[in-house]
C-alpha atoms as a PDB file:
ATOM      1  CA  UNK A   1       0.000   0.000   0.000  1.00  0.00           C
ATOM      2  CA  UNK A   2       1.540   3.218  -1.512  1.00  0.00           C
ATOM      3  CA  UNK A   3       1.879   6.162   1.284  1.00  0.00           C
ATOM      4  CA  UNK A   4       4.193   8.782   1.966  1.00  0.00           C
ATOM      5  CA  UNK A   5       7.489   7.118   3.347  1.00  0.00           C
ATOM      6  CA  UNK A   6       7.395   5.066   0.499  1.00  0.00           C
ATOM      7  CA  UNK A   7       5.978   7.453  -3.032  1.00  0.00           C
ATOM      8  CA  UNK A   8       9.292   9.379  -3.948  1.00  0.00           C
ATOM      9  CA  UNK A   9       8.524  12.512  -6.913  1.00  0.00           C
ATOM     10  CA  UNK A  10      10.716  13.007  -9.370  1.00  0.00           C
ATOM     11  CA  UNK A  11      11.088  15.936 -11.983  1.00  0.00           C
ATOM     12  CA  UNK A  12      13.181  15.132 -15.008  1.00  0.00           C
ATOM     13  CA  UNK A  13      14.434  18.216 -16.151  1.00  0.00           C
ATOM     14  CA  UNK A  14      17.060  19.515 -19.154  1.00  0.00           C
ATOM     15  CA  UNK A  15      17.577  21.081 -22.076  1.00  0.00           C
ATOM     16  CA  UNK A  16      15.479  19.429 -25.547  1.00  0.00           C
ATOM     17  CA  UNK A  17      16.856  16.463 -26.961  1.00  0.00           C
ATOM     18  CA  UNK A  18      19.198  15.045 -24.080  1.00  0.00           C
ATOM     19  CA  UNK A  19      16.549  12.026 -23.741  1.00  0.00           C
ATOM     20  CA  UNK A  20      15.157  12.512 -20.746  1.00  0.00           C
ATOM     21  CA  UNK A  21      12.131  11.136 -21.969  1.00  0.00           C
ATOM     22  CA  UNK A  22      14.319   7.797 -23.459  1.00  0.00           C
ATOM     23  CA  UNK A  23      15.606   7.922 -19.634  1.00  0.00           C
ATOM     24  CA  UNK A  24      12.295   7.742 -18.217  1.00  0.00           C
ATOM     25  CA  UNK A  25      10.754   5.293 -20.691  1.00  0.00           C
ATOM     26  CA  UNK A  26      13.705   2.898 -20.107  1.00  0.00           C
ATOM     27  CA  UNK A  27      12.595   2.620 -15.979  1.00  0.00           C
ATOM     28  CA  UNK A  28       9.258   2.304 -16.391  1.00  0.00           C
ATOM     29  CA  UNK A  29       8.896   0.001 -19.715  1.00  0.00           C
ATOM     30  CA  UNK A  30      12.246  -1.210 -20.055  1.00  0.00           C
ATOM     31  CA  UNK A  31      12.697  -0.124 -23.989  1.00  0.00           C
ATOM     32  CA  UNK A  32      14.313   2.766 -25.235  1.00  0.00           C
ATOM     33  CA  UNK A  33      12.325   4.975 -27.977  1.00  0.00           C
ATOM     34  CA  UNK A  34      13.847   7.853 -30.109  1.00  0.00           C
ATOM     35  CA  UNK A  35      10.867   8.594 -31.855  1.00  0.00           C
ATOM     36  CA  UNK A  36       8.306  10.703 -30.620  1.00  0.00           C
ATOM     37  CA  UNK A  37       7.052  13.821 -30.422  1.00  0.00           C
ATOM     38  CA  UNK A  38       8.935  16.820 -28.540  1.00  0.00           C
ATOM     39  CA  UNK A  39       7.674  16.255 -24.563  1.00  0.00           C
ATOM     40  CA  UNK A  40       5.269  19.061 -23.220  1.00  0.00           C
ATOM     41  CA  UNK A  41       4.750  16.981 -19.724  1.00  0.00           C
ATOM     42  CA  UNK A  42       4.547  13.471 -19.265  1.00  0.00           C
ATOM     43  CA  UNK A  43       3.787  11.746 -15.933  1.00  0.00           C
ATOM     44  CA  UNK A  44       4.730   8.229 -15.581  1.00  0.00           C
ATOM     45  CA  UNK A  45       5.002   5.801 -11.910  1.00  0.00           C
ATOM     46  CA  UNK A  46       7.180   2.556 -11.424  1.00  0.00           C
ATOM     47  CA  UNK A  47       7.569   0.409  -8.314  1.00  0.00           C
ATOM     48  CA  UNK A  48      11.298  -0.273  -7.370  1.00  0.00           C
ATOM     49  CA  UNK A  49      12.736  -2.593  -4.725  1.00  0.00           C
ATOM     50  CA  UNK A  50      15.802  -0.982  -3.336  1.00  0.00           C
ATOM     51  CA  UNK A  51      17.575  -2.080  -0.262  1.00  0.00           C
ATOM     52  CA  UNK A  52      15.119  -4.448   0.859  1.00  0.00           C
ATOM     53  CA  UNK A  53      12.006  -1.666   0.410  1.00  0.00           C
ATOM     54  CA  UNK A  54       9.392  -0.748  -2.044  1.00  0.00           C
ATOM     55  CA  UNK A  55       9.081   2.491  -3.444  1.00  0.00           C
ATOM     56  CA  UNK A  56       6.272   4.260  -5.708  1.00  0.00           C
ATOM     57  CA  UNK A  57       8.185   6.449  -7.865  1.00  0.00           C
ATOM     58  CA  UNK A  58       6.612   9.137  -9.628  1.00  0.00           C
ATOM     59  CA  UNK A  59       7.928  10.654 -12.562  1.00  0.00           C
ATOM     60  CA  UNK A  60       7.485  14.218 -14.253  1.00  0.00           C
ATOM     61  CA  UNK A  61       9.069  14.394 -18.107  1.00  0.00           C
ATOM     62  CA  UNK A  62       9.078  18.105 -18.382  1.00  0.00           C
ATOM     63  CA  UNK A  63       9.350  20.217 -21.431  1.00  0.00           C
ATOM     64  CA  UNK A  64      12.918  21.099 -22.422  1.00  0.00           C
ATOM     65  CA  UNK A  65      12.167  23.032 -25.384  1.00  0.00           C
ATOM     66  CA  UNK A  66      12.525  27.033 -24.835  1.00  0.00           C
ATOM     67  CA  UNK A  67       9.311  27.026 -25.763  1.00  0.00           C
ATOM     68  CA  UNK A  68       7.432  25.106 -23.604  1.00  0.00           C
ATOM     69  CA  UNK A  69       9.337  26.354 -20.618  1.00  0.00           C
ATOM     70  CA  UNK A  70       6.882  28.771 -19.391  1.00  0.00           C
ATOM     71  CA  UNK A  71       4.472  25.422 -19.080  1.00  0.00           C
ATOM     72  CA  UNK A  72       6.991  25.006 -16.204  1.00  0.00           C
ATOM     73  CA  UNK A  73       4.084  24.597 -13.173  1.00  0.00           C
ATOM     74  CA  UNK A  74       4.822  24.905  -9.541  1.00  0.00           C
ATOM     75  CA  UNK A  75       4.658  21.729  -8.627  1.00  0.00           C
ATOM     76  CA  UNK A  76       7.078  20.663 -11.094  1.00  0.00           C
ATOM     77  CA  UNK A  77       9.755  21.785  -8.547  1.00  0.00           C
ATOM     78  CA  UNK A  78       8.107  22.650  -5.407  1.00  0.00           C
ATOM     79  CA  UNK A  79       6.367  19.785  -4.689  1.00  0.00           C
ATOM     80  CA  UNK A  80       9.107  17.142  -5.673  1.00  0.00           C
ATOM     81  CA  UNK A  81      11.293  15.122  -3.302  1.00  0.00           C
ATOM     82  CA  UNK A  82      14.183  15.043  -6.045  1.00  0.00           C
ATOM     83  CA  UNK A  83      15.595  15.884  -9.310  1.00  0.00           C
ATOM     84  CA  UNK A  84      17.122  14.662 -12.170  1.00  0.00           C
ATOM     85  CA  UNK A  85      19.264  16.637 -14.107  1.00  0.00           C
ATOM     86  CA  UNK A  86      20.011  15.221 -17.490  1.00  0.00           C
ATOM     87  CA  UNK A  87      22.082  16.746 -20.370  1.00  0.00           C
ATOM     88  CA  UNK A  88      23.779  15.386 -23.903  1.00  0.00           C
ATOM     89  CA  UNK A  89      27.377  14.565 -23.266  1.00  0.00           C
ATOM     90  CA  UNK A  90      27.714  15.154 -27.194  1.00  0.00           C
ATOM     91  CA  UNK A  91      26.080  18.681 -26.726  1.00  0.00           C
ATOM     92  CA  UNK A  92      28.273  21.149 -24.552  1.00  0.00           C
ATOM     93  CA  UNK A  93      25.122  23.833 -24.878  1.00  0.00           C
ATOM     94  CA  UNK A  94      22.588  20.923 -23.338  1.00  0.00           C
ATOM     95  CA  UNK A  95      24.913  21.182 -20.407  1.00  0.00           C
ATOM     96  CA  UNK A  96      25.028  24.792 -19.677  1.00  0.00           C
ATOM     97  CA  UNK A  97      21.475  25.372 -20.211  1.00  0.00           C
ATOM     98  CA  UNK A  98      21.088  23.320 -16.644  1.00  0.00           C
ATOM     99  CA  UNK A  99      21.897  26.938 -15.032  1.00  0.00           C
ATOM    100  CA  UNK A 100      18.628  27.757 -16.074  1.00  0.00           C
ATOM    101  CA  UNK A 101      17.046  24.493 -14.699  1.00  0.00           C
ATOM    102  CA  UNK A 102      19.172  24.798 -11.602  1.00  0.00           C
ATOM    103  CA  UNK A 103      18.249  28.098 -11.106  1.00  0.00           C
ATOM    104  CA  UNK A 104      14.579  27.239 -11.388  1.00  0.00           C
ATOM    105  CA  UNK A 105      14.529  24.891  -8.555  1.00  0.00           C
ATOM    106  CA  UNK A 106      16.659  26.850  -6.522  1.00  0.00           C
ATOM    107  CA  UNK A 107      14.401  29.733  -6.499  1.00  0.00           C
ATOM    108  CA  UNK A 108      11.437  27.541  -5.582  1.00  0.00           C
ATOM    109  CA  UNK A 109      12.738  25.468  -2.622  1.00  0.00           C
ATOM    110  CA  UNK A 110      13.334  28.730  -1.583  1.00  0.00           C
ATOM    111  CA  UNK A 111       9.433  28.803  -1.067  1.00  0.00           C
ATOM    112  CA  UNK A 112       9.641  25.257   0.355  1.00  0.00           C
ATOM    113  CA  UNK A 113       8.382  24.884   3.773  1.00  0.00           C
ATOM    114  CA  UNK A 114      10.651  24.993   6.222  1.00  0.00           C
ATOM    115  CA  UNK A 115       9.608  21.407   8.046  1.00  0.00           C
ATOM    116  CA  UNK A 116      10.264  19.438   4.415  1.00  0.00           C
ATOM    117  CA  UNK A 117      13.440  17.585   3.734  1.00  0.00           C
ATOM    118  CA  UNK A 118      15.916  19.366   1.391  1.00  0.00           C
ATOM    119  CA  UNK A 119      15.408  18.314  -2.423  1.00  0.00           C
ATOM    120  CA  UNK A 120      17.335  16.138  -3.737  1.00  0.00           C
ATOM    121  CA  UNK A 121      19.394  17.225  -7.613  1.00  0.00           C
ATOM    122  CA  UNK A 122      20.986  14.469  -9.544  1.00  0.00           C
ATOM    123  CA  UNK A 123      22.799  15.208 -12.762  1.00  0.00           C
ATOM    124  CA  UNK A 124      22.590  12.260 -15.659  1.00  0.00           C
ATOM    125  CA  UNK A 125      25.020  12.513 -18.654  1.00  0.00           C
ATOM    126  CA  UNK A 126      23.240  11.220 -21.084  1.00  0.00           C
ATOM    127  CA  UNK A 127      24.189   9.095 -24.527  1.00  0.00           C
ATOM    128  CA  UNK A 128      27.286   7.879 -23.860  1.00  0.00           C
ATOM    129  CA  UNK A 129      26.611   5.260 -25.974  1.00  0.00           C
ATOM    130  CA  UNK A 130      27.932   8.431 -28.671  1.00  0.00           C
ATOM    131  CA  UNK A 131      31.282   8.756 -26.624  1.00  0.00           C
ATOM    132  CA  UNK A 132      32.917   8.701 -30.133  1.00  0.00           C
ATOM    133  CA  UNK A 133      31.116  12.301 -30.710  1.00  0.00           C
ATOM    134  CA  UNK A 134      31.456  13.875 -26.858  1.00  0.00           C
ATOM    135  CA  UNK A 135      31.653  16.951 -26.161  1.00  0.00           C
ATOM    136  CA  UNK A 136      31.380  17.404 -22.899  1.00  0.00           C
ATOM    137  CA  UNK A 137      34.245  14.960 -20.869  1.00  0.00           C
ATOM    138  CA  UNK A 138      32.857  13.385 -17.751  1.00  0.00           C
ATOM    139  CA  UNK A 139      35.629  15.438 -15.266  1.00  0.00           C
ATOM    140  CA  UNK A 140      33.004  18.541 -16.959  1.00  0.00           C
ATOM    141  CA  UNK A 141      29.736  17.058 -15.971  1.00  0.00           C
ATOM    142  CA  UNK A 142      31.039  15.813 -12.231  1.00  0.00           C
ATOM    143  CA  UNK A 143      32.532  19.292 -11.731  1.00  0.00           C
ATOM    144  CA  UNK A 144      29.900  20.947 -12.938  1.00  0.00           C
ATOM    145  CA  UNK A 145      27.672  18.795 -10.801  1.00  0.00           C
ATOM    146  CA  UNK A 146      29.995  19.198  -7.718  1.00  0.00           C
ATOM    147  CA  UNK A 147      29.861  22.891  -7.681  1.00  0.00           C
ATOM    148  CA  UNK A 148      26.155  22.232  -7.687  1.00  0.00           C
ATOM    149  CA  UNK A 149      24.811  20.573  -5.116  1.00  0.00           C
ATOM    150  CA  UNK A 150      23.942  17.498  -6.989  1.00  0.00           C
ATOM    151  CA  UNK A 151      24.927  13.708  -7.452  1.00  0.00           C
ATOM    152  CA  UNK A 152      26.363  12.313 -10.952  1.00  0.00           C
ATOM    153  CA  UNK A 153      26.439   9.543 -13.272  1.00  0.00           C
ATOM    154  CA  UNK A 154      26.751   9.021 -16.905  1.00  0.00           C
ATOM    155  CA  UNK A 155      23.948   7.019 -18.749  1.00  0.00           C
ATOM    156  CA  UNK A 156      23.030   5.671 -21.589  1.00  0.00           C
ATOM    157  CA  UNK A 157      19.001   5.382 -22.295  1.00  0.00           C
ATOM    158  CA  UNK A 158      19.901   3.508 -25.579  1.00  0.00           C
ATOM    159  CA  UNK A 159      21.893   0.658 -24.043  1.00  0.00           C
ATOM    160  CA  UNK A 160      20.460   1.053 -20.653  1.00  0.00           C
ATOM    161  CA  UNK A 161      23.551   1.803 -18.692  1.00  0.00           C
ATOM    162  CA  UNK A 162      22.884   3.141 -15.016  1.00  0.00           C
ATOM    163  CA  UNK A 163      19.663   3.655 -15.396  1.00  0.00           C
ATOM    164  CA  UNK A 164      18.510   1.997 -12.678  1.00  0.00           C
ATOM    165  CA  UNK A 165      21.564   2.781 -10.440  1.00  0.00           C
ATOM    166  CA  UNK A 166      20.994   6.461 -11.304  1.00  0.00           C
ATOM    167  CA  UNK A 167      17.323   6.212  -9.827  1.00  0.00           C
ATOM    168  CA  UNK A 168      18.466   4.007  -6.488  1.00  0.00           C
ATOM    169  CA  UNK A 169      21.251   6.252  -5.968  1.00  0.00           C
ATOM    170  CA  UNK A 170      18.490   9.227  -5.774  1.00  0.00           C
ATOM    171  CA  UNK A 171      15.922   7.482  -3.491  1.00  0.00           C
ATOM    172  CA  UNK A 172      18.472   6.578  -1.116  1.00  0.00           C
ATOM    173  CA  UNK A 173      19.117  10.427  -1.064  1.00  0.00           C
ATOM    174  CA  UNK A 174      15.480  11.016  -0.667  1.00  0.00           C
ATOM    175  CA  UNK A 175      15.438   8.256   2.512  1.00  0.00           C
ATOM    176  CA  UNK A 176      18.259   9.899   3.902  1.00  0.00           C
ATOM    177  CA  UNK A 177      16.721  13.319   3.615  1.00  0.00           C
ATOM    178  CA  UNK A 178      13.535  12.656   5.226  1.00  0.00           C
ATOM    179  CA  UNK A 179      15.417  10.826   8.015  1.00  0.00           C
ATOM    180  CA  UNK A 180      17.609  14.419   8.991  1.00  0.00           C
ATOM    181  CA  UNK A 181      21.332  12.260   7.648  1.00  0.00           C
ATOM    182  CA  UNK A 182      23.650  14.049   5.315  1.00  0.00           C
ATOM    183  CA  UNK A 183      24.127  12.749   2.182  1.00  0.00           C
ATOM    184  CA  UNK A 184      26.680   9.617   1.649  1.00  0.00           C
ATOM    185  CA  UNK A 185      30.275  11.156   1.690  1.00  0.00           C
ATOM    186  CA  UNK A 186      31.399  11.955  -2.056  1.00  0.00           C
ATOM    187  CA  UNK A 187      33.002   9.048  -4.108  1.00  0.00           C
ATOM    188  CA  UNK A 188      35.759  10.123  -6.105  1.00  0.00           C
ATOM    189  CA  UNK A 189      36.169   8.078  -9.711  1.00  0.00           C
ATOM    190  CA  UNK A 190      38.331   8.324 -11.953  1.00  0.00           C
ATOM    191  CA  UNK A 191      36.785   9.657 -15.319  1.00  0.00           C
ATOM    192  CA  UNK A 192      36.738   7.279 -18.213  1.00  0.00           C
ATOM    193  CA  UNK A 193      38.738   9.067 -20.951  1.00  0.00           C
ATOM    194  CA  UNK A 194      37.335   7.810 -24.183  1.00  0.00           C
ATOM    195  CA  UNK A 195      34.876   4.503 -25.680  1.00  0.00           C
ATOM    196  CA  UNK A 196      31.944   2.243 -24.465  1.00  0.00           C
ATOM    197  CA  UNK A 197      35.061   0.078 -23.215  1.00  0.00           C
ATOM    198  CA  UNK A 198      34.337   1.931 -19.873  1.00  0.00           C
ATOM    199  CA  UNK A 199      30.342   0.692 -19.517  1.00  0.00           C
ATOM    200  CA  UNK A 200      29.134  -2.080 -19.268  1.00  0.00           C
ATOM    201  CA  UNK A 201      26.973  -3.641 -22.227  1.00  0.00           C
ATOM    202  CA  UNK A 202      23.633  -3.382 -19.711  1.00  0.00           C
ATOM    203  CA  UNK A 203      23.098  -1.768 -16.726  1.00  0.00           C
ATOM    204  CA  UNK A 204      22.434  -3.904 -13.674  1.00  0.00           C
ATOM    205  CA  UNK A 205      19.013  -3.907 -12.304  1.00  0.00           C
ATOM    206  CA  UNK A 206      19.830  -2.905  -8.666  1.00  0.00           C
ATOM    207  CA  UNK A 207      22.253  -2.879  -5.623  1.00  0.00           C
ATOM    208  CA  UNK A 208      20.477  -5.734  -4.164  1.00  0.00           C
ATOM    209  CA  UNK A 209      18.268  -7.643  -6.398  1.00  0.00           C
ATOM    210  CA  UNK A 210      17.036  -5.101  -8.296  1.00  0.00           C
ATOM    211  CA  UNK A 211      13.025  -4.468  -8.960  1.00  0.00           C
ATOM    212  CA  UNK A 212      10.568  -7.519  -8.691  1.00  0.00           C
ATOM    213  CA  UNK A 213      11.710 -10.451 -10.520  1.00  0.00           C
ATOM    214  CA  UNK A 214      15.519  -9.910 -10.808  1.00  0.00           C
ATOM    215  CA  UNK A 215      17.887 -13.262 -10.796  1.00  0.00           C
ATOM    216  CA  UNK A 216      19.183 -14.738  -7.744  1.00  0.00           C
ATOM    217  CA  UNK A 217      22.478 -15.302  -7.041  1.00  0.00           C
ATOM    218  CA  UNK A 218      25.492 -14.196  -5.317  1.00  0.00           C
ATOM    219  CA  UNK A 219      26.429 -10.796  -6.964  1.00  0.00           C
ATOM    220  CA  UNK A 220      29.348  -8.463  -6.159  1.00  0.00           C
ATOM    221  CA  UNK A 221      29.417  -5.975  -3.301  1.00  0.00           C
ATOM    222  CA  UNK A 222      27.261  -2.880  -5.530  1.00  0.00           C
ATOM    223  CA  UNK A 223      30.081  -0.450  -5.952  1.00  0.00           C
ATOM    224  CA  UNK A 224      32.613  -2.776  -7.305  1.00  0.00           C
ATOM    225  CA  UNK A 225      30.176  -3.396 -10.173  1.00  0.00           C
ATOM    226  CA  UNK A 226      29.228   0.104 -10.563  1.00  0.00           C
ATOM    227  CA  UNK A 227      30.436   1.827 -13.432  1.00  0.00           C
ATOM    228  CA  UNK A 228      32.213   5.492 -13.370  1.00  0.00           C
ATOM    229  CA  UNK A 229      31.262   8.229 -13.031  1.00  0.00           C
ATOM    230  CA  UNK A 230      29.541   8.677  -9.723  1.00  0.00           C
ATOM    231  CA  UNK A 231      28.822  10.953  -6.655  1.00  0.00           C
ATOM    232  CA  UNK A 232      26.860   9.451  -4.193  1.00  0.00           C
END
């Protein structure tokens, strides 16, 4: 039964084009799509087993376009427990239009009642499965994400790399929000320097098991099988 501990909301947020909708598609149908229209909003909810717990996740796809932007509702960034960041690694421009994004929540939570856990920002590098036309190196998106506030991980809608590591990583943020903890200390990676040689071929469903229906089996301690780049 689906109440507050356990529904996390999460706004998906970024420049047009960085596949944020391919992102959110791949965790809640498991397929990656490129074609479809340009998002306006899209609302979409998943259940996810993560450390031992079930969570409702609910997802807003927001508009990235300029001009859908002013469709940009309140709730879109007051009323959500987290936020997901997501820009092209092949487009240095998707990455510095976050400052707007950024800014946007920012200005909100400053409106956020004063008894709610701090939101949680996540940045996603997105399409790294196109590392052979990058633009932006990962050391750019962690710093930028650093300076920030925010966690970080590169993904890859297309061939589902830390996709679902991205989204545990941010409700464990959440949990450890509402509980009053500070976030887990920073892990510092090493930045992969070039090629798909540094992901793996499909991301792994979860830290321990993974959503409903995941393989059994003895697996390796989470972060040794997690791929860089990462702040936790």
């Amino acid at each position: 039964m689906e109440d507050d501990n356990n529904r996390i909301a999460i706004t998906v947020c970024g420049d047009g084009g960085t596949g944020k909708s391919s992102i959110s598609l791949r965790l809640v149908r498991s397929k990656w799509t490129h074609d479809y229209d340009p998002t306006i909003e899209d609302s979409y909810s998943v259940t996810r087993i993560i450390d031992g717990m079930t969570y409702h996740l609910h997802l807003t796809d927001t508009a990235g376009q300029e001009e859908y932007r002013g469709l940009w509702s309140t709730a879109n960034t007051r009323d959500a427990d987290a936020f997901l960041l997501v820009y092209d690694i092949t487009s240095h421009d998707s990455l510095m239009a976050l400052d707007y994004f950024n800014d946007l929540i920012d200005m909100e939570s400053e409106e956020r009642p004063t008894n709610l856990p701090p939101q949680i920002k996540f940045v996603a590098g997105n399409k790294v499965d196109l590392a052979h036309d990058r633009q932006v190196p990962s050391a750019e998106g962690l710093n930028w994400a650093r300076e920030h506030g925010c966690g970080f991980m590169e993904t890859s809608a297309r061939n589902m790399v830390n996709i679902e590591e991205t989204f545990a990583l941010i409700v464990r943020r959440v949990v450890a929000a509402r509980k009053g903890q500070q976030s887990p200390p920073t892990r510092h990676a090493n930045a992969p320097n070039s090629g798909l040689q540094n992901y793996p071929a499909s991301a792994i469903d979860n830290e321990k098991g993974g959503h409903a229906g995941g393989q059994d089996g003895k697996k390796k301690p989470f972060w040794k099988r997690l791929p860089c780049c990462s702040i936790m």
